[in-house]
N, C-alpha and C. Protein backbone atom coordinates (compact mmCIF):
# COMPACT_ATOMS: atom_id res chain seq x y z
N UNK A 1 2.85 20.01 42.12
CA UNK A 1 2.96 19.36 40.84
C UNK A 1 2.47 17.91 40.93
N UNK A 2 1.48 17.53 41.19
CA UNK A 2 0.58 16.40 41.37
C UNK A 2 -0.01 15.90 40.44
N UNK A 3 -0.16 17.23 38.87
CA UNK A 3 -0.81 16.79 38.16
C UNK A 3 -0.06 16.18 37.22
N UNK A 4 -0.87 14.90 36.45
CA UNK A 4 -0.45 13.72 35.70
C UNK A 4 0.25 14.55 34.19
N UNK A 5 -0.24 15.64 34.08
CA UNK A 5 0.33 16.36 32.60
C UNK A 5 1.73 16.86 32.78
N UNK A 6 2.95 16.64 32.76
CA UNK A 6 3.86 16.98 32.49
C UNK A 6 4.45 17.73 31.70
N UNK A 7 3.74 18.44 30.38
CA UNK A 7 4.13 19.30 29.51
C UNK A 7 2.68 19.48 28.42
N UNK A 8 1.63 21.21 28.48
CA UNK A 8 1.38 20.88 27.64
C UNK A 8 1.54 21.49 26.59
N UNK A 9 0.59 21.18 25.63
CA UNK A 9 0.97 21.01 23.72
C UNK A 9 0.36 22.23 23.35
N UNK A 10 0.48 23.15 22.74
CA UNK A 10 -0.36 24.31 22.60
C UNK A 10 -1.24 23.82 20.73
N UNK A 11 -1.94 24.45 20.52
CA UNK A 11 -2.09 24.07 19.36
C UNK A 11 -1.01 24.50 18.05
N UNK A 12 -0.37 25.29 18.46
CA UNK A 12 0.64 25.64 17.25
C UNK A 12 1.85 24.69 17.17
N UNK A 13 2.24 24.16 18.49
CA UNK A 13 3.18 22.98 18.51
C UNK A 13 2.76 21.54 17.94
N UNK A 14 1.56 21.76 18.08
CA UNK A 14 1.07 19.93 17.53
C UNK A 14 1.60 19.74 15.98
N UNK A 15 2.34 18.65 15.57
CA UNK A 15 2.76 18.40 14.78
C UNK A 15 2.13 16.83 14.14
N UNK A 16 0.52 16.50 13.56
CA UNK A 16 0.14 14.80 13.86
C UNK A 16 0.55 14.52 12.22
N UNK A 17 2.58 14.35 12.31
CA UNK A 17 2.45 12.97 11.18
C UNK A 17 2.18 11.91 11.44
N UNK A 18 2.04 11.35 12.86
CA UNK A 18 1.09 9.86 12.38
C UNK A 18 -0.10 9.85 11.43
N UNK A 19 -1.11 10.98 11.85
CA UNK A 19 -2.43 10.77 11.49
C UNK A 19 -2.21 11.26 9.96
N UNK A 20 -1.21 11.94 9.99
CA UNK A 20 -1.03 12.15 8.30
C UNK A 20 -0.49 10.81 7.28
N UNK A 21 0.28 10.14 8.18
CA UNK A 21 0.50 8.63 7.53
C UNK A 21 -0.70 8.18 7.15
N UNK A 22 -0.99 7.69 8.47
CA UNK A 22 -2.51 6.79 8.50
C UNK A 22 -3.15 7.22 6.83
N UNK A 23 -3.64 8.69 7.00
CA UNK A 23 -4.58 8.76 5.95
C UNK A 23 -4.09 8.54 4.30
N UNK A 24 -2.27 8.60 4.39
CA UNK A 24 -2.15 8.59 3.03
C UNK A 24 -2.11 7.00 3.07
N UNK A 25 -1.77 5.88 3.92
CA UNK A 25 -2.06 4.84 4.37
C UNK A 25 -3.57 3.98 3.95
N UNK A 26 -3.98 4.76 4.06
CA UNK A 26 -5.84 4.72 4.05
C UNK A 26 -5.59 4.49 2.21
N UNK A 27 -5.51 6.20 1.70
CA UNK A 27 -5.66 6.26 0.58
C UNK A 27 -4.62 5.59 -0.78
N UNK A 28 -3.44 4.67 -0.33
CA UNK A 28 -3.13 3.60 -0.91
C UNK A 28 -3.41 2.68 -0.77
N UNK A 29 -4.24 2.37 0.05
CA UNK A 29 -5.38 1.26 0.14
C UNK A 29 -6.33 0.90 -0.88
N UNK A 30 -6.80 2.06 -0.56
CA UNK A 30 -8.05 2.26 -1.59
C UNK A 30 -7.41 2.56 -2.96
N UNK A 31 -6.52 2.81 -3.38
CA UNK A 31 -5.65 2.52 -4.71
C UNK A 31 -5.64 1.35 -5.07
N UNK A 32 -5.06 0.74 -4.54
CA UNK A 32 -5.04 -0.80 -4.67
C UNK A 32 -6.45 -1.24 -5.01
N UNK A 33 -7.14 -1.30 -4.00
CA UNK A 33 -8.33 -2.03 -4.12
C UNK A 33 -8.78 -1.35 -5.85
N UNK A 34 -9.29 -0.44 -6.19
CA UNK A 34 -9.62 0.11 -7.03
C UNK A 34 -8.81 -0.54 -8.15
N UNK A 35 -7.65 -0.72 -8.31
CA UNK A 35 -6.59 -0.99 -9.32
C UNK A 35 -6.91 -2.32 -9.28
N UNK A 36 -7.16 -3.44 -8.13
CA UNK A 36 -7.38 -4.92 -7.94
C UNK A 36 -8.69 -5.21 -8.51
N UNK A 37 -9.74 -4.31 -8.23
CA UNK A 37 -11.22 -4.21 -8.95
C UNK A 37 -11.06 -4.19 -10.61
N UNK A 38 -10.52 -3.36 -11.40
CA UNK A 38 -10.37 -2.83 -12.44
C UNK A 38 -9.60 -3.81 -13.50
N UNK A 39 -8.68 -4.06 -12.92
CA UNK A 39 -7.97 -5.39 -13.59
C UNK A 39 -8.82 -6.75 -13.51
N UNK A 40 -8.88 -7.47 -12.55
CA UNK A 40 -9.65 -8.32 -12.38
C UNK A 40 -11.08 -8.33 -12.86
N UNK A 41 -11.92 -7.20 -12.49
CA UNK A 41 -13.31 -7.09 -12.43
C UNK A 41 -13.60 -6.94 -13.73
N UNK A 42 -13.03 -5.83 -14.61
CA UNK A 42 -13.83 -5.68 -15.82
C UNK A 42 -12.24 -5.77 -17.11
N UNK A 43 -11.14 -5.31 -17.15
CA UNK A 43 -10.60 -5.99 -18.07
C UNK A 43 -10.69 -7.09 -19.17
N UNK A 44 -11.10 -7.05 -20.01
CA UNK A 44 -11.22 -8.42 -20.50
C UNK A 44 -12.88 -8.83 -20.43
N UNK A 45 -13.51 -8.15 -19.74
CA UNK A 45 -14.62 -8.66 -19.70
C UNK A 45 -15.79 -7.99 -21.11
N UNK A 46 -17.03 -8.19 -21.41
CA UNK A 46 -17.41 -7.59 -21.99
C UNK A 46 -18.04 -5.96 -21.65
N UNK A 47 -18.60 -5.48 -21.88
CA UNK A 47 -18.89 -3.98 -22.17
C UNK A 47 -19.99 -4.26 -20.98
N UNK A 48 -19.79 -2.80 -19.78
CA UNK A 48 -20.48 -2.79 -18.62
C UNK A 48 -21.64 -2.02 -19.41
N UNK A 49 -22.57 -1.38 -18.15
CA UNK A 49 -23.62 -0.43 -18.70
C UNK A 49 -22.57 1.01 -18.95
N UNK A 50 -22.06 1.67 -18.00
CA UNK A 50 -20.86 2.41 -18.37
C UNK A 50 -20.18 2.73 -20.16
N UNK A 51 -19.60 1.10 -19.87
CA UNK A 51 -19.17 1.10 -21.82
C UNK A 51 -19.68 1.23 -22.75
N UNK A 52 -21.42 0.82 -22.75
CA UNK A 52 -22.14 0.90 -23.50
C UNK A 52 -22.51 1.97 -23.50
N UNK A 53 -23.14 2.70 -22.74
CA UNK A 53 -23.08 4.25 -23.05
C UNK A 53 -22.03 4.82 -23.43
N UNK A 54 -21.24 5.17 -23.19
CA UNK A 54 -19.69 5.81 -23.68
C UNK A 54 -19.37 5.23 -25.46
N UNK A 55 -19.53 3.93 -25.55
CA UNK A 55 -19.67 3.81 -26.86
C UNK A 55 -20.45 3.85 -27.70
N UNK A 56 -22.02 3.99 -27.56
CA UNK A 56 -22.83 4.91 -27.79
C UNK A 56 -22.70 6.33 -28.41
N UNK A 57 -22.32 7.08 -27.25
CA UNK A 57 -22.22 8.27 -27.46
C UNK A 57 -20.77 8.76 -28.24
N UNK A 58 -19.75 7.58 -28.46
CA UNK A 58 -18.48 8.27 -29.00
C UNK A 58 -18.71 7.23 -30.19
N UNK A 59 -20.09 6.87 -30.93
CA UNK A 59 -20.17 6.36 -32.04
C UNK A 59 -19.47 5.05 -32.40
């Protein structure tokens, strides 16, 4: 018993909630940012190319 592995993991035992954090981690990130863009960026501002088409087309 020399070798450095002490127990291993089969694939049916692996259980990765870290990496499942991380990514919902990730993706309230990018919530934010999006929500920080949206408020700030165009709120209040005048009509993007976006708006102008859309109001265009909904008359």
């Amino acid at each position: 018993m020399n070798s450095p592995v002490s127990r291993e993991i089969g694939h049916d035992e692996y259980d990765p909630w870290g990496t499942l954090a991380l990514i919902a981690l990730y993706f309230v990130a990018l919530v934010l940012m999006w929500l920080f863009t949206y408020f700030v960026e165009f709120v209040g501002n005048d009509l993007t190319v976006y708006g102008t088409v859309v109001s265009v087309i909904l008359g």
